[in-house]
Protein backbone atom coordinates (compact mmCIF):
# COMPACT_ATOMS: atom_id res chain seq x y z
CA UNK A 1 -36.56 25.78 -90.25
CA UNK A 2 -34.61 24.93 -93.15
CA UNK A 3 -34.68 21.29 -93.91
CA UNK A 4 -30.98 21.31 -95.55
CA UNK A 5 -29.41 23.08 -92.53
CA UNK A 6 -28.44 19.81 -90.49
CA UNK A 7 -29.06 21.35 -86.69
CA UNK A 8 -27.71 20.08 -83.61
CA UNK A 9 -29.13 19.39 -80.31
CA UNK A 10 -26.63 22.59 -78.93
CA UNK A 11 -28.74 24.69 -81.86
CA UNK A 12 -32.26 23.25 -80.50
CA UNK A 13 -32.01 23.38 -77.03
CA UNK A 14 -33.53 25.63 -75.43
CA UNK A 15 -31.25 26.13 -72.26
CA UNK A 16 -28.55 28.82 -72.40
CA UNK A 17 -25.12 27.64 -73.96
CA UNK A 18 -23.21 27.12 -70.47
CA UNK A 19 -26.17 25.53 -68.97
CA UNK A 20 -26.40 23.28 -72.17
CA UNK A 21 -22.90 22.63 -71.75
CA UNK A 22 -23.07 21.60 -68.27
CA UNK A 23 -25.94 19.13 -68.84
CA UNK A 24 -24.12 17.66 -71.43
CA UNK A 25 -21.11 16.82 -69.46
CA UNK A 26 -23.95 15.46 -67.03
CA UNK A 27 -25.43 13.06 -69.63
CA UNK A 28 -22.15 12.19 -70.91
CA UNK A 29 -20.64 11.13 -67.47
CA UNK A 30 -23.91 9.01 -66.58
CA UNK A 31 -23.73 7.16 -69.51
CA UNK A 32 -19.65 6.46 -69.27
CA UNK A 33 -20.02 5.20 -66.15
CA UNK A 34 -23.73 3.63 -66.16
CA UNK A 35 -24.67 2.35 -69.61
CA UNK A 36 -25.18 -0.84 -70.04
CA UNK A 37 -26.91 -1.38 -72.95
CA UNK A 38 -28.79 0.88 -75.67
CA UNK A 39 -31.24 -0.45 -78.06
CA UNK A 40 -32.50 1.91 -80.84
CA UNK A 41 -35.77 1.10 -83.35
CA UNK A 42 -36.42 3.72 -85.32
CA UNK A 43 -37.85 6.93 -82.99
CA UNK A 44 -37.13 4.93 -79.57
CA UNK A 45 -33.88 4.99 -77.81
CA UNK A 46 -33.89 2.22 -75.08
CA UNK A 47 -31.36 2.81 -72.54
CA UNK A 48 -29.87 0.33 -69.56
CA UNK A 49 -28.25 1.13 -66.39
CA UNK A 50 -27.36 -0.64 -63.45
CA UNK A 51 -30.47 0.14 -60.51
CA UNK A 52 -30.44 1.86 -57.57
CA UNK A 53 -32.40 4.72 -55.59
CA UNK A 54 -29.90 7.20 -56.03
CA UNK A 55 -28.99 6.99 -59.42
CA UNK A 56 -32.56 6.63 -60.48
CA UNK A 57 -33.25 9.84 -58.35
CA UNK A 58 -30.49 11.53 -60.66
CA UNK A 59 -31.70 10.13 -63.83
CA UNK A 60 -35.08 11.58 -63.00
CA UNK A 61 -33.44 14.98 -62.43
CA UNK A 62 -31.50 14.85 -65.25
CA UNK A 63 -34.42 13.98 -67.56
CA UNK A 64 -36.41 16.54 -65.94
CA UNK A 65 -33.91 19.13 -67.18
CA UNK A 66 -33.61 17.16 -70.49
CA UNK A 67 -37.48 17.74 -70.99
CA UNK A 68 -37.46 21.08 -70.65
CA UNK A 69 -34.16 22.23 -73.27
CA UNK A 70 -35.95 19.11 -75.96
CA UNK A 71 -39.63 19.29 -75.90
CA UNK A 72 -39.45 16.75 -78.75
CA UNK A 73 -38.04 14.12 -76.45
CA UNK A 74 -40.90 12.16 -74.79
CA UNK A 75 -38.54 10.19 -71.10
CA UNK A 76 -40.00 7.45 -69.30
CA UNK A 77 -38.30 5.35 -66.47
CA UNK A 78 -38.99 1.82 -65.33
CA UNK A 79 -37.04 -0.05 -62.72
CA UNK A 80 -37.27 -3.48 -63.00
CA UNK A 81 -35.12 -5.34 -59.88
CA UNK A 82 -31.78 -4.62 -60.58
CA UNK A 83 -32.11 -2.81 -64.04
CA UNK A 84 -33.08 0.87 -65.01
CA UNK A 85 -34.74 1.10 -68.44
CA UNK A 86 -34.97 4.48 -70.04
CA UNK A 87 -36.78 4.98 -73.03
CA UNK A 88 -36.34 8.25 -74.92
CA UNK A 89 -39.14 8.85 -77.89
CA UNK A 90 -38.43 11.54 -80.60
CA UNK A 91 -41.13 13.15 -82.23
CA UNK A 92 -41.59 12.41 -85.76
CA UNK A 93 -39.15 14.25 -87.75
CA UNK A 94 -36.76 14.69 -84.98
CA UNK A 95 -34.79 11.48 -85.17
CA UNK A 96 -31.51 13.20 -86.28
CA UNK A 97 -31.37 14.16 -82.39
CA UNK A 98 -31.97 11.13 -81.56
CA UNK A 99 -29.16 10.05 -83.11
CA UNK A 100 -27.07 12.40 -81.84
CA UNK A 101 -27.72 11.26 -78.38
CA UNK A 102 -27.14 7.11 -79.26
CA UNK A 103 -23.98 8.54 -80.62
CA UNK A 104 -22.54 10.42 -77.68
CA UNK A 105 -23.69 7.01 -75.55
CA UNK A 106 -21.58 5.44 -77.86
CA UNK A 107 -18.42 7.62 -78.33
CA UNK A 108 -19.00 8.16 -73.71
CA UNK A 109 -19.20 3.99 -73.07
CA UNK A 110 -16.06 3.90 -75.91
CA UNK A 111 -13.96 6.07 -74.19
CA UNK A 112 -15.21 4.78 -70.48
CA UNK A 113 -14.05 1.09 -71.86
CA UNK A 114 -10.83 2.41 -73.26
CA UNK A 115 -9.60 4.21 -70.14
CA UNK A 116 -10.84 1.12 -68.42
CA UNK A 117 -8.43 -0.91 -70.33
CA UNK A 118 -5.30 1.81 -69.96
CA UNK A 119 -5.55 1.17 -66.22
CA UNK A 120 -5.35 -2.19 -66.31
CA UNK A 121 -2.21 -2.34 -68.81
């Protein structure tokens, strides 16, 4: 791979572009209306959500498609009483993607918040 080419997580995944597409809209959605905090240190992503059976039974689906389009993303889950913690590790050298994902939770909670705030105006 050329280093100078920047490539995108649409370029490196390995699903097919509508299925990409799809679980993209997926992630987006789940952090718009689940995030509740993201901490980031250099190749870990830390990820909050509100807990409960069902949405951790999603998030595990989700992830499980998520680990097979970005083999260089290493998921864990941990449920402590009411919070979710998801922790997202890139392999070294991949922490552009990594990126990219802490800035689609930030542009999905953004636009959650602002639509939030249009309905109650």
């Amino acid at each position: 791979m050329d280093t100078n080419t920047p490539v995108s997580l649409a370029d490196a995944c390995a699903l097919p572009p509508e299925e990409y597409a799809q679980q993209r809209r997926d992630v987006v959605q789940l952090f718009a209306s689940s995030l509740r905090e993201m901490y980031r240190q250099d190749n870990r992503l830390l990820l909050e959500f509100d807990a409960s059976a069902e949405l951790e039974d999603y998030v595990r689906d989700l992830l499980s498609t998520e680990q097979q389009c970005c083999p260089f993303f290493t998921f864990s889950i941990d449920t402590i009483e009411s919070t979710m913690r998801v922790e997202v590790l890139a392999q070294e050298g991949t922490e552009d993607f990594l990126d990219e994902v802490q800035r689609t939770a930030d542009r999905a909670v953004s636009a959650a918040r602002a639509e939030a705030s249009q309905d109650i105006a």
